[in-house]
Protein backbone atom coordinates (compact mmCIF):
# COMPACT_ATOMS: atom_id res chain seq x y z
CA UNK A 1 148.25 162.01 96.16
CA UNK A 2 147.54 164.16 92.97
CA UNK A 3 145.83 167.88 93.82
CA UNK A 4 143.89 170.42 92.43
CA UNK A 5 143.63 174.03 92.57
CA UNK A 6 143.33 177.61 90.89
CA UNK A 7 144.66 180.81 92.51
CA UNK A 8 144.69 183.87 91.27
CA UNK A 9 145.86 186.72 93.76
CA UNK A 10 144.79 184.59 96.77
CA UNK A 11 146.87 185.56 99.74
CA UNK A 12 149.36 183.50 100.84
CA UNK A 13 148.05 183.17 104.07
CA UNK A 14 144.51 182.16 102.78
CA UNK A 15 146.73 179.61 100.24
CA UNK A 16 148.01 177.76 103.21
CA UNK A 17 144.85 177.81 105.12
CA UNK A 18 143.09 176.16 101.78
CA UNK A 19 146.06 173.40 101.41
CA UNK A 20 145.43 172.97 105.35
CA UNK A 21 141.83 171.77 104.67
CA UNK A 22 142.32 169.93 101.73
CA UNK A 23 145.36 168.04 102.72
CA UNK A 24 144.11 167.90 106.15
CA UNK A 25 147.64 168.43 107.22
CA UNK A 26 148.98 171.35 108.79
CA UNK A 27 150.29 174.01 106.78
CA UNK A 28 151.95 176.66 108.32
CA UNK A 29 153.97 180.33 107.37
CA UNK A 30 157.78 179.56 109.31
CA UNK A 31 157.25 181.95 111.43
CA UNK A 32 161.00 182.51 112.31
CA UNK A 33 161.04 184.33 108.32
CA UNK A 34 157.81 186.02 109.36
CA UNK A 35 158.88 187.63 112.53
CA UNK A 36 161.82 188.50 110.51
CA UNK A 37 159.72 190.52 108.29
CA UNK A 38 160.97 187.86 105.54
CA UNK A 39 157.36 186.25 104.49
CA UNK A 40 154.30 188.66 103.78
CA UNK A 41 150.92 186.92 104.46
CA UNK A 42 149.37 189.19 101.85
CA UNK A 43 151.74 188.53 99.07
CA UNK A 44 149.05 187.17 96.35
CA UNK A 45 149.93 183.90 94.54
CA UNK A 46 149.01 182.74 91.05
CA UNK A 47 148.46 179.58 90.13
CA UNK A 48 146.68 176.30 88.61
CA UNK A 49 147.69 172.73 88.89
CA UNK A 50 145.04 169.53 87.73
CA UNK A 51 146.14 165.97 89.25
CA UNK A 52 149.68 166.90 89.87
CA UNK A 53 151.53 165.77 93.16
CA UNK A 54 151.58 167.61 95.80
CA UNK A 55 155.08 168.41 96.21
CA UNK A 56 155.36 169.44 92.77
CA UNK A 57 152.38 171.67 93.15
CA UNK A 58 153.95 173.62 95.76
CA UNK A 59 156.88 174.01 93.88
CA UNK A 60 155.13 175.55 91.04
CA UNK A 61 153.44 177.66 93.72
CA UNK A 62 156.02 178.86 95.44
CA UNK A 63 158.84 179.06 93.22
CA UNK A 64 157.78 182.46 91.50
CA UNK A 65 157.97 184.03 95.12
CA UNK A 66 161.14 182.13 96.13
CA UNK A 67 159.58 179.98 98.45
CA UNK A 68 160.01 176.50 99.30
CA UNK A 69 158.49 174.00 102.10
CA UNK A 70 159.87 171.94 104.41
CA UNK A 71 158.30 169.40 107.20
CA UNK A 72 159.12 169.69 110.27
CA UNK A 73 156.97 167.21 112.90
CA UNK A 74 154.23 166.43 110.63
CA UNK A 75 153.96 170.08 109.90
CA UNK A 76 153.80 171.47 106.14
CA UNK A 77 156.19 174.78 106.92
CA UNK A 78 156.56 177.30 103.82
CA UNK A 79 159.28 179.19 104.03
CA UNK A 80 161.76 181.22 102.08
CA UNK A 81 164.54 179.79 99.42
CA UNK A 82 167.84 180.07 100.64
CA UNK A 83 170.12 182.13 99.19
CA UNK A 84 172.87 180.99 97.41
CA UNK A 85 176.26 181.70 98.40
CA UNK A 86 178.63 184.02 96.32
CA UNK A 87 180.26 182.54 93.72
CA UNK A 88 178.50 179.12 93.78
């Protein structure tokens, strides 16, 4: 399925509920990285995408915040990037 959308300092949080309604799929914040203090619901995002796929709509997204997404039982979770180990 190809999406739309235009963000421009939209909350992350308010992102994910948007994607939630559009997708009708569950997105969610991982909350292990939130209670962590690793994800900020406020952060603002910055984007536009026009018929592209989802997947690589969340990657253009997410990326500039180092974010990715998983699924984990049917649920959309966005979490952080992992880091890379030294000297790989």
């Amino acid at each position: 399925m190809k999406i739309n959308f235009e963000f421009k300092d939209k909350p992350l949080s308010e992102v994910a509920q948007f994607l939630h309604h559009l997708m009708l799929e569950s997105f969610i914040l991982d909350p292990v990285a939130r209670k962590a203090g690793l994800i900020d619901p406020k952060i603002p995002l910055t984007a536009s995408v026009k018929q592209v796929p989802l997947g690589e709509a969340l990657q253009k997204l997410l990326d500039p915040i180092g974010m990715t997404y998983t699924i984990r039982d049917e649920v959309v979770v966005l979490t952080m990037k992992p880091k890379a180990k030294p000297g790989k």
